[in-house]
Protein backbone atom coordinates (compact mmCIF):
# COMPACT_ATOMS: atom_id res chain seq x y z
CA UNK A 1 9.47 1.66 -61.52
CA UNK A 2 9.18 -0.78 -58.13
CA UNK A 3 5.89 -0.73 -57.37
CA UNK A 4 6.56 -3.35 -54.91
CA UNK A 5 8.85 -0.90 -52.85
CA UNK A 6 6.26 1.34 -53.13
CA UNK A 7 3.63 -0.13 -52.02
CA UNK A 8 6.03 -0.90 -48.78
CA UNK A 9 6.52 2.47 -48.29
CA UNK A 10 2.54 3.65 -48.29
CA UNK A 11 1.91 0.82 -46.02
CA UNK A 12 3.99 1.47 -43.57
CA UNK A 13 2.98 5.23 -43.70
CA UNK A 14 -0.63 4.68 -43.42
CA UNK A 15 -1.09 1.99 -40.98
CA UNK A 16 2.29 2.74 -38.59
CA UNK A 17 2.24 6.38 -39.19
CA UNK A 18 5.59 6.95 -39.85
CA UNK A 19 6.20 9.76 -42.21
CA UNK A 20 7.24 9.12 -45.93
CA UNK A 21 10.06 11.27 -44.97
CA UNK A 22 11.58 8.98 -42.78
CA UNK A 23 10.86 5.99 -44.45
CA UNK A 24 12.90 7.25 -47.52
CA UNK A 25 15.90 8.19 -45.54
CA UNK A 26 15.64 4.60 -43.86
CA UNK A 27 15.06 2.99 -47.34
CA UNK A 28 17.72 5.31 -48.76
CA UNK A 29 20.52 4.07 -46.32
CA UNK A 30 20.15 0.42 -46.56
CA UNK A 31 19.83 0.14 -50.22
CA UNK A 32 23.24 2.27 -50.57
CA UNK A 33 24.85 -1.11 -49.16
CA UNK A 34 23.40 -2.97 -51.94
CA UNK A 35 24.76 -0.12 -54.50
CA UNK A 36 28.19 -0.62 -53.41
CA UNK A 37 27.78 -4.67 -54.25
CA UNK A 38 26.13 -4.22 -57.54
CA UNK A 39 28.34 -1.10 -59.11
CA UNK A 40 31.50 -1.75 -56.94
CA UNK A 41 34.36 0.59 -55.85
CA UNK A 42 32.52 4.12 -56.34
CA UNK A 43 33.58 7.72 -55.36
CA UNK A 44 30.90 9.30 -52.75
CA UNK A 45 28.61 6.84 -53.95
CA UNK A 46 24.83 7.80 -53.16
CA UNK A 47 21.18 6.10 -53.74
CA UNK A 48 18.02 7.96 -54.86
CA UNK A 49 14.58 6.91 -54.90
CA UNK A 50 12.16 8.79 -56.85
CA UNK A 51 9.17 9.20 -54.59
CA UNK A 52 6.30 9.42 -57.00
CA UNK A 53 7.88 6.47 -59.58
CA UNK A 54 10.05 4.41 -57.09
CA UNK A 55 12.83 4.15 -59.48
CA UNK A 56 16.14 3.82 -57.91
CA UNK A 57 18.90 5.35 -59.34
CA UNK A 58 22.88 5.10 -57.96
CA UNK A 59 25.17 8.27 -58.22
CA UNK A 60 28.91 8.71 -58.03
CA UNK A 61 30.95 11.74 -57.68
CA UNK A 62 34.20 11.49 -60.50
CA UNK A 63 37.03 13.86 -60.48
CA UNK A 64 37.49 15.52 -64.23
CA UNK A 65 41.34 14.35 -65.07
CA UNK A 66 43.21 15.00 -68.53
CA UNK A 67 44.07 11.25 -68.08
CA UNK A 68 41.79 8.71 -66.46
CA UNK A 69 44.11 6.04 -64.50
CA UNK A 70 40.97 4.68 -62.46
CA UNK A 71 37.33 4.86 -63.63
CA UNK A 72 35.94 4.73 -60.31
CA UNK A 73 36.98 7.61 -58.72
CA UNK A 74 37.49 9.52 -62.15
CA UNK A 75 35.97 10.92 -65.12
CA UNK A 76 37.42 12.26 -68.53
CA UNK A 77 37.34 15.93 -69.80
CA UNK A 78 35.58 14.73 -72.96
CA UNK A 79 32.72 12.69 -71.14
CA UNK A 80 32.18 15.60 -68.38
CA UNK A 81 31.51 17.76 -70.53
CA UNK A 82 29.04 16.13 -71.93
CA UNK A 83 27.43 16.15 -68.48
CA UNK A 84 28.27 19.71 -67.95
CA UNK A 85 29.33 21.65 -70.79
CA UNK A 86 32.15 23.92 -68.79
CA UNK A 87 33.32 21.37 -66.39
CA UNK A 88 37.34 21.21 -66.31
CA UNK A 89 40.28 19.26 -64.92
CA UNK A 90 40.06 19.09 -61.41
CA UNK A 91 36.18 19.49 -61.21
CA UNK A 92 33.84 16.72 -59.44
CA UNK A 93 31.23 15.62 -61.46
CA UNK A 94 28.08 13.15 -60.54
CA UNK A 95 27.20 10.98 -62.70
CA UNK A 96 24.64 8.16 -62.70
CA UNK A 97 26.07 5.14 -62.51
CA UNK A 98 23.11 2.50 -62.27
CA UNK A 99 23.26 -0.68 -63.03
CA UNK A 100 20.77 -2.26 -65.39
CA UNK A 101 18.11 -4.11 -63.56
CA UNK A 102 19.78 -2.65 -60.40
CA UNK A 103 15.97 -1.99 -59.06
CA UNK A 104 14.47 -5.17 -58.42
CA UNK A 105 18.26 -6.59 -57.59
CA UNK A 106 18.55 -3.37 -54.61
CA UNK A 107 14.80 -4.42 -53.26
CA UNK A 108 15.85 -8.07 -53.42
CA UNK A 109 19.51 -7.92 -51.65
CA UNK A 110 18.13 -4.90 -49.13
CA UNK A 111 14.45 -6.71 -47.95
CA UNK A 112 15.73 -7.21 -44.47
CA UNK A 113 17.81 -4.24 -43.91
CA UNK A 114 14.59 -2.34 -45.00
CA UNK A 115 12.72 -4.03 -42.62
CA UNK A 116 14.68 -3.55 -39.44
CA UNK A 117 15.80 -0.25 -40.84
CA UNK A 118 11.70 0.47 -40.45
CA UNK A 119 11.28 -1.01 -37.36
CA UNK A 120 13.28 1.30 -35.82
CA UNK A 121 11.57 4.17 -37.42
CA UNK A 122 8.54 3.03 -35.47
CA UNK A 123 10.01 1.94 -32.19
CA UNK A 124 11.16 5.35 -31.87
CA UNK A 125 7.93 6.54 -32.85
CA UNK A 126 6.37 4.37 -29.66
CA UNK A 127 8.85 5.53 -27.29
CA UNK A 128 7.87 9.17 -28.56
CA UNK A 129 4.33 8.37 -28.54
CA UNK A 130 4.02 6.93 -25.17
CA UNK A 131 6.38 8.48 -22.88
CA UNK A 132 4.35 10.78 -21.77
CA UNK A 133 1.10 8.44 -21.35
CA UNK A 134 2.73 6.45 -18.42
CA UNK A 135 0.24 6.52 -15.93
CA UNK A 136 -2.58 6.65 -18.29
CA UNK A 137 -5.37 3.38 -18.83
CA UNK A 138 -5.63 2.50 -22.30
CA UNK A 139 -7.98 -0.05 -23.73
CA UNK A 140 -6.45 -3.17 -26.48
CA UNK A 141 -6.85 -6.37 -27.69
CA UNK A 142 -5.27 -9.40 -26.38
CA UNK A 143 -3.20 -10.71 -29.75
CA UNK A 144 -1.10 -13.77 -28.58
CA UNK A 145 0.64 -15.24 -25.44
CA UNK A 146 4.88 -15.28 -25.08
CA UNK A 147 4.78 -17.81 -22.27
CA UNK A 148 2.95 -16.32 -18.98
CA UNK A 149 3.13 -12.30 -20.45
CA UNK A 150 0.19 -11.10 -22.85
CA UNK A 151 0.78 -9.13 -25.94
CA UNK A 152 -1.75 -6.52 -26.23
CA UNK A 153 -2.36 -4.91 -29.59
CA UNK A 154 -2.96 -1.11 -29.24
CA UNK A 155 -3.86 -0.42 -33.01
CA UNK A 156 -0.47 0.74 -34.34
CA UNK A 157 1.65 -0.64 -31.97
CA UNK A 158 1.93 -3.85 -29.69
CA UNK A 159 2.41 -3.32 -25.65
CA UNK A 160 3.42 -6.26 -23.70
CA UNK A 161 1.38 -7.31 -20.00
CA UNK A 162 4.25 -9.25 -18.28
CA UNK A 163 3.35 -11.98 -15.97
CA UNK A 164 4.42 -10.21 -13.11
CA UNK A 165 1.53 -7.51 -13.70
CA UNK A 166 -1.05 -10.24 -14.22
CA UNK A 167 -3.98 -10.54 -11.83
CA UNK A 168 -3.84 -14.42 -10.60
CA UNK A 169 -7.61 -14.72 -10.38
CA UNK A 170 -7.70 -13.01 -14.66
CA UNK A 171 -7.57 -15.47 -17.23
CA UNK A 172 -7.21 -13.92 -20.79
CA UNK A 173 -8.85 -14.88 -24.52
CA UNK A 174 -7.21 -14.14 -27.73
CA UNK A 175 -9.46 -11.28 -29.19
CA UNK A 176 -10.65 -10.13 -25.81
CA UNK A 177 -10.44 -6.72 -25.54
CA UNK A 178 -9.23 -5.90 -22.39
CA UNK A 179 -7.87 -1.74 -19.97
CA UNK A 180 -4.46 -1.70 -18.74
CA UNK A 181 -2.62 0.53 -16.93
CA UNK A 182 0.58 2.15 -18.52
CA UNK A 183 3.39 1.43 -16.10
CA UNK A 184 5.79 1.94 -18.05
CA UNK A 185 7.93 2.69 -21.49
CA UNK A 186 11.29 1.10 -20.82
CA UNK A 187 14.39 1.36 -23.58
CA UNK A 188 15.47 -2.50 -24.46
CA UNK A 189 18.36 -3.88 -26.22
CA UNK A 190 15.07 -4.21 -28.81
CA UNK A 191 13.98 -1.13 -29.03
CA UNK A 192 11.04 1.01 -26.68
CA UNK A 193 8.96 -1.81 -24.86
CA UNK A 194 5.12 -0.78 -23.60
CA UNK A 195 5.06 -2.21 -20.15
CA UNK A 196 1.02 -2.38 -19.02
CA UNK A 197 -0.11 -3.60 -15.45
CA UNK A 198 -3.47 -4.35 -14.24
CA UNK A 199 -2.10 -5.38 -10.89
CA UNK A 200 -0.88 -2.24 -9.89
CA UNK A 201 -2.48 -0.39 -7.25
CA UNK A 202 -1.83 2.64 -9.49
CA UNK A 203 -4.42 1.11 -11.79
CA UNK A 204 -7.26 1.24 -9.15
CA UNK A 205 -6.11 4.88 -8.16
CA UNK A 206 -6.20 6.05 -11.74
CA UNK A 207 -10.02 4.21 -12.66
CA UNK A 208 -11.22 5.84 -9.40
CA UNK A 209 -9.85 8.88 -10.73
CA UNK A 210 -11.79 8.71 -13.80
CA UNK A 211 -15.03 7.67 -11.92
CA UNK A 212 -15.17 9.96 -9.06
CA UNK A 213 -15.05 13.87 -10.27
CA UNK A 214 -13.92 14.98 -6.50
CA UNK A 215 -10.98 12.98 -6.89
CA UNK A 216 -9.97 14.58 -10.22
CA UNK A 217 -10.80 18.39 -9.18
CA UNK A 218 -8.86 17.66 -6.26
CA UNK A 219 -11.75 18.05 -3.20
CA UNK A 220 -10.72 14.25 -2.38
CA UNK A 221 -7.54 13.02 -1.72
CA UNK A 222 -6.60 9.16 -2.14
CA UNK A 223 -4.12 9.59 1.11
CA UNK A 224 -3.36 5.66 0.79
CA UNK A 225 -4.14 2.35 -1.05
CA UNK A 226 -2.69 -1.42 -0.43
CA UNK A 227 -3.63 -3.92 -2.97
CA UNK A 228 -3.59 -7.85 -3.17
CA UNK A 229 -4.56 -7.97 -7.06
CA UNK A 230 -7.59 -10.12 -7.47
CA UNK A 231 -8.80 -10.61 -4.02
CA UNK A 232 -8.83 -7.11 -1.78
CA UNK A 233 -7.85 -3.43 -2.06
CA UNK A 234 -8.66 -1.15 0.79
CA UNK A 235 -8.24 2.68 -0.58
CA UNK A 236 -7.84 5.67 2.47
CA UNK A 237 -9.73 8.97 1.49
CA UNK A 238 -9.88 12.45 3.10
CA UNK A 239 -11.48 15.87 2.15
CA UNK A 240 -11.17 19.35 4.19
CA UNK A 241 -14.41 19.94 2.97
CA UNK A 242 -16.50 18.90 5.79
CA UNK A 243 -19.59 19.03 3.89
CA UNK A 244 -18.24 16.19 1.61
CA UNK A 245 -18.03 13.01 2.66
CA UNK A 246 -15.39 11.30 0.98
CA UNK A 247 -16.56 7.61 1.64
CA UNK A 248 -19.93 7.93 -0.20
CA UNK A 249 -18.93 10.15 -2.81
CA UNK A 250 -16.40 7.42 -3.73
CA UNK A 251 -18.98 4.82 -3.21
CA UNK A 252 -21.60 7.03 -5.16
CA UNK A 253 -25.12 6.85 -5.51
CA UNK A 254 -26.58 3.46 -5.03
CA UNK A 255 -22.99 2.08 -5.14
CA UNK A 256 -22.67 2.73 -8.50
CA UNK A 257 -19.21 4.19 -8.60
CA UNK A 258 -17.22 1.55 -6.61
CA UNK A 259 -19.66 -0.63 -8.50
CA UNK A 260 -18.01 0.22 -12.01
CA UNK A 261 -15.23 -0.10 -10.80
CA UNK A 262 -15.27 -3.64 -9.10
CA UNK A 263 -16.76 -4.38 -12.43
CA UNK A 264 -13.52 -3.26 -14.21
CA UNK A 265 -11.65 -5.59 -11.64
CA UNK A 266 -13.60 -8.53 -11.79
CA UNK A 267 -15.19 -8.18 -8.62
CA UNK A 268 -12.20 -7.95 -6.29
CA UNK A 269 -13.51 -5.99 -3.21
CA UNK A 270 -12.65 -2.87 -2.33
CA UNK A 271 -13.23 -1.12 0.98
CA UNK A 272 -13.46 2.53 0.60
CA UNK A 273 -11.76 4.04 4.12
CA UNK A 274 -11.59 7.47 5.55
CA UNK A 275 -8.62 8.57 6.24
CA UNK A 276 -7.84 10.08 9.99
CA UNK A 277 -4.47 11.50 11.18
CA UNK A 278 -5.09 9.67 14.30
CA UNK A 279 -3.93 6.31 14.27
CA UNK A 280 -5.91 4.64 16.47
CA UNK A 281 -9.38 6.51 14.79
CA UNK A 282 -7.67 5.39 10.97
CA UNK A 283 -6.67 1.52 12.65
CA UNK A 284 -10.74 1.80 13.81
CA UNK A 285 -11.74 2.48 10.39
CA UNK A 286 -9.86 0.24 8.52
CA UNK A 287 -10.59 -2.79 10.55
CA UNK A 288 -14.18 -1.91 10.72
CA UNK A 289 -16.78 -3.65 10.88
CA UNK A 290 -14.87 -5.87 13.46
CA UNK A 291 -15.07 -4.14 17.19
CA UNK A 292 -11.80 -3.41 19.07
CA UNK A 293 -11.72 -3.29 22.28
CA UNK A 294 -8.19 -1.85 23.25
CA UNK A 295 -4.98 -0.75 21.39
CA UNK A 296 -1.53 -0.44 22.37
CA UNK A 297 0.51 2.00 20.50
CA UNK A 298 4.36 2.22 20.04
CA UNK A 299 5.15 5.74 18.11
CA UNK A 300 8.56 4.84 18.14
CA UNK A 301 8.42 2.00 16.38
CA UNK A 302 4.97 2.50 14.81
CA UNK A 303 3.62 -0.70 16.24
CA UNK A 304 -0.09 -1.47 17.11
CA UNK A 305 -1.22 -3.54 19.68
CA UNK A 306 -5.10 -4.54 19.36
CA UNK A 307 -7.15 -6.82 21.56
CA UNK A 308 -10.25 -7.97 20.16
CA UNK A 309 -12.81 -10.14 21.92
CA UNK A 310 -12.74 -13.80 20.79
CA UNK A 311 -15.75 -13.75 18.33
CA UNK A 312 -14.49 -10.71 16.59
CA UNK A 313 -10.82 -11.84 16.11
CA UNK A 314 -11.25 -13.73 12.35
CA UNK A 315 -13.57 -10.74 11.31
CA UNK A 316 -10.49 -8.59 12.43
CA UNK A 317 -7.88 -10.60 11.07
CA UNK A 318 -9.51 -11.50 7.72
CA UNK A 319 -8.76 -14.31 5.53
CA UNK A 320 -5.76 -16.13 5.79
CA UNK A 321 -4.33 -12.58 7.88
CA UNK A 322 -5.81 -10.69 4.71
CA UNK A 323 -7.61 -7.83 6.34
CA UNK A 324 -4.28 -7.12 8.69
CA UNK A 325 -1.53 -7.39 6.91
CA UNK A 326 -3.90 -5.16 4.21
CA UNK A 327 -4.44 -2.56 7.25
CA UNK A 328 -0.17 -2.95 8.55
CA UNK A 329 0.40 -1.85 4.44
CA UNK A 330 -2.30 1.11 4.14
CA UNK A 331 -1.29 2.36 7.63
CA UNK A 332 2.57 1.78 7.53
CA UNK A 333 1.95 0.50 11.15
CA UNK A 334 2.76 -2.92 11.94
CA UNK A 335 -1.18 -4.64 13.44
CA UNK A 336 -0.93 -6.99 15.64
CA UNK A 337 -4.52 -8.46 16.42
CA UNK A 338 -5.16 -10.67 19.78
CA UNK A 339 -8.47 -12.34 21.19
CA UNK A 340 -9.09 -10.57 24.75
CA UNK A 341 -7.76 -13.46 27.25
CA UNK A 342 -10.57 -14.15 30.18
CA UNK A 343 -8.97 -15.43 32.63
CA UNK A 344 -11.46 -18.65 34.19
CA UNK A 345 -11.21 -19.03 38.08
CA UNK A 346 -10.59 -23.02 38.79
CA UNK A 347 -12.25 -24.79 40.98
CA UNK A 348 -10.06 -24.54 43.95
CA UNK A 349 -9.21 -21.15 43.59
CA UNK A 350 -13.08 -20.58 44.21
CA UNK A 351 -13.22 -22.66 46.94
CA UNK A 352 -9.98 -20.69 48.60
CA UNK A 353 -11.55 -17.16 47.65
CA UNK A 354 -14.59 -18.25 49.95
CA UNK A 355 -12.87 -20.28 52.69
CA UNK A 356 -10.60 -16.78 52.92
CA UNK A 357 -14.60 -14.79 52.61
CA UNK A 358 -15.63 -16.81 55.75
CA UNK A 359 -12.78 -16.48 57.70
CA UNK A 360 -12.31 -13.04 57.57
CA UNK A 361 -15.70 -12.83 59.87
CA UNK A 362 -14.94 -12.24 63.58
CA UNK A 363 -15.92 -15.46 65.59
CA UNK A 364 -15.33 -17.86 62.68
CA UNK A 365 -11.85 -19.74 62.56
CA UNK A 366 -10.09 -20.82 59.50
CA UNK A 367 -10.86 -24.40 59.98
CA UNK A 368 -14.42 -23.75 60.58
CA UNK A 369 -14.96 -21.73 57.48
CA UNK A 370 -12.90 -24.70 55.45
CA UNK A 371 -15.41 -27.36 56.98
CA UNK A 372 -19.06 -24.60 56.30
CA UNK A 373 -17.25 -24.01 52.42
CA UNK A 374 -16.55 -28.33 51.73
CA UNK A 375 -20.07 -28.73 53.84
CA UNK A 376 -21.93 -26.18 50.69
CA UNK A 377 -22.04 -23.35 52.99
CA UNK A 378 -19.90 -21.16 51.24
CA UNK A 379 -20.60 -17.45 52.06
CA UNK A 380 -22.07 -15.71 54.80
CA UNK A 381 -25.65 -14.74 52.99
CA UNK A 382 -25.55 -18.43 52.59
CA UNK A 383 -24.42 -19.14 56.38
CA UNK A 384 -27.51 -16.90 57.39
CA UNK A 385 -30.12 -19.13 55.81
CA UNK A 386 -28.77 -22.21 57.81
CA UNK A 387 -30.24 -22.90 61.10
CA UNK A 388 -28.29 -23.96 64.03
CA UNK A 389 -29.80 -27.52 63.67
CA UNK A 390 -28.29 -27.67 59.56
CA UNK A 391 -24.81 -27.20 61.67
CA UNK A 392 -25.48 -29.24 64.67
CA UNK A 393 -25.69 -32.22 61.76
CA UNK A 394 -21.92 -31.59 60.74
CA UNK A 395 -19.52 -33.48 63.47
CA UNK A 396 -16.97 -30.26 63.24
CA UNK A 397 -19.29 -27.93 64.02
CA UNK A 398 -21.50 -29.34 66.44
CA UNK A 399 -20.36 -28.10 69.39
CA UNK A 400 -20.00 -24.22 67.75
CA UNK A 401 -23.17 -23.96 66.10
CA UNK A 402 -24.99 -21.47 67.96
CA UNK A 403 -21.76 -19.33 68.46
CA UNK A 404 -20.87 -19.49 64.21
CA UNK A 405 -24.59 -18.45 63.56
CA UNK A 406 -24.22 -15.69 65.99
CA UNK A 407 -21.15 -14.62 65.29
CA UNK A 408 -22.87 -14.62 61.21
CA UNK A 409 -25.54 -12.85 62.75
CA UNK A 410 -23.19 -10.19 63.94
CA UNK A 411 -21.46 -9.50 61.03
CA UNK A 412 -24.65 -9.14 58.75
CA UNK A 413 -25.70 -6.83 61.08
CA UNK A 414 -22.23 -4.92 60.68
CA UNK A 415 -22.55 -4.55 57.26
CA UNK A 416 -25.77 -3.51 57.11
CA UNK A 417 -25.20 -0.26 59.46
CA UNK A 418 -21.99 0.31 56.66
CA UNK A 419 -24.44 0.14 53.99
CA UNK A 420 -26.73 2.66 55.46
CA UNK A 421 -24.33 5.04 56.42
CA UNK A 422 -22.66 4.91 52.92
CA UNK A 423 -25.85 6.25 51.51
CA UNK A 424 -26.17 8.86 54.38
CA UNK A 425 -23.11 10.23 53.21
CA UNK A 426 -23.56 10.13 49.56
């Protein structure tokens, strides 16, 4: 009896789940290597393990000859038959052949052949397990670290978080207990490997799946997502149910939805977006709350000009360019975000602007309207408050003062009778 082997065996079984069945067959082939070592050159030799007792027990299958020229392959008339009373020449007979103490020396020599020939029982029991659950979350325990990746423990069978599906910001305990995303089951020269993610946007998709109902019965639609793991996810929704809105139902009441969620992600934030075929009503959206003033739009080359005025540009932008290049992925436009340029007049071109104002008033010259604009007088309501005595002081001007106030006078007048008949006619 090996209880030892036993005791394997029902292991294995209970806590991997891998029938008793199997394991036999598995046990069966790699201890037939050990047979052929411990009874030597046998004819179809074959190992048996009783299932209840564990006793192992080696066969051989010898060919009944009048004359026995090699007892490994053959077996005399006299000694058949006392295995099987009407065996005859030519007949193939099995007979045990076990060594004594064969048992413990079979579990000793085939320990490691077992082993692996187990493992890859249950490898293919993960691969059949979980091929079908990629794109499920599933909840383990972090076990240990293999450099930057986390091996999770999922009860029967260890997954693997690589470091490339790490969140930056998530720092992991041994024995925290910790929901994954399964991205995928991948065949490795070591067997069926788990692969979980929690920085896949797929991840965020699937928990607002589970924690919005509208999602799952389909009356919202998740048209779009873009992710930077840790910091900021902005998700597009839609519904052609007009009496849903698909922003709050995500958001929920009180917030409680997205707040779950945000919970599950460590507080990365998420900004819940509704979706518009229009681009310039989804760019609107998903750059709110900053204001935008104007867009240019390239269909061809799906390309988005936006100006925004100056105090609304680093609300617009975001973050080191977070919030755009966020809006360029969810969109699959590229954003380009500008502060509105004002355009300041200088000094001189004001001075020009009213030297050319003056001038343009029949009875004033050029160089008289340079001399009333460097003198402070620098349009004609202004002109109209001097008196003829305020010009009479400036040398230029002397001489002309009555004639520039009159011809002032004139003009005022002018535009007055404009004005009024403007209004007439409106």
């Amino acid at each position: 009896m090996n209880a030892d082997l036993l005791a394997v065996l029902e292991y294995w079984e209970k806590e991997k789940g891998i029938s008793r069945d199997v394991l036999l067959a598995a046990v069966q082939e790699s201890l037939l290597q050990a047979a052929k070592k411990a009874v030597g050159p046998a004819r179809e030799l074959r190992v048996v393990i009783e299932p209840k007792s564990g006793d192992i027990k080696a066969f051989a299958k010898l060919v009944v000859a009048e004359r026995v020229i090699s007892t490994h392959d053959q077996i005399s008339v006299f000694d058949a038959r006392r295995l099987q009373a009407d065996a005859k020449v030519g007949d193939e007979i099995e007979k045990e052949v076990t060594p004594t103490g064969f048992g413990r020396i079979a579990a000793q020599y085939a320990k490691q052949t077992i082993m692996q020939q187990l493992r890859k029982a249950e490898k293919a029991l993960i691969f059949t397990e979980f091929k079908d659950r990629v794109g499920d979350i599933i909840s383990g325990t972090v076990r240990r670290f293999e450099r930057s990746d986390v091996v999770v423990d999922l009860g029967k069978y260890e997954a693997l978080l690589p470091n490339r599906e790490r969140v930056p910001t998530e720092e992991y305990q041994v024995g925290e207990r910790i929901r994954c995303y399964v991205k995928a089951v991948e065949q490795t020269a070591h067997g069926p490997e788990i692969i979980l993610s929690r920085a896949d946007p797929r991840f965020v998709i699937k928990l607002f799946q589970l924690e919005v109902s509208e999602i799952n019965d389909g009356t919202i639609e998740i048209k779009g997502i873009a992710r930077e793991a840790g910091f900021r996810t902005k998700l597009a929704v839609y519904t052609r149910d007009e009496k849903v809105d698909p922003v709050g139902a995500c958001v929920g009441l009180r917030g409680q939805r997205v707040k779950n969620i945000v919970r599950e992600l460590n507080n990365e934030k998420v900004d819940i977006i509704r979706w518009d075929s229009n681009i310039r009503g989804f760019l609107t959206n998903a750059l709110s709350p900053a204001k935008l003033k104007s867009f240019e739009i390239d269909e061809a080359t799906k390309r988005a000009k936006i100006i925004v005025s100056e105090d609304q540009l680093s609300l617009a932008i975001g973050k080191r360019g977070q919030n755009a290049r966020l809006t360029s992925k969810l969109t699959g436009w590229q954003v380009d975000i500008e502060a509105e340029v004002i355009v300041t007049k200088g000094f001189e071109e004001k001075v020009a602007e009213a030297v050319e104002s003056l001038a343009s008033v029949p009875g004033i010259t050029r160089e008289q309207a340079n001399t009333l604009v460097h003198h402070g007088i620098g349009s004609l309501e202004l002109l109209m408050q001097a008196e003829e005595s305020d010009l009479a002081d400036i040398p230029e001007l002397a001489a002309e003062a009555a004639t520039i106030l009159q011809a002032a006078r004139d003009e005022a007048g002018r535009r007055t009778i404009q004005v009024g008949e403007t209004e007439t006619s409106g």
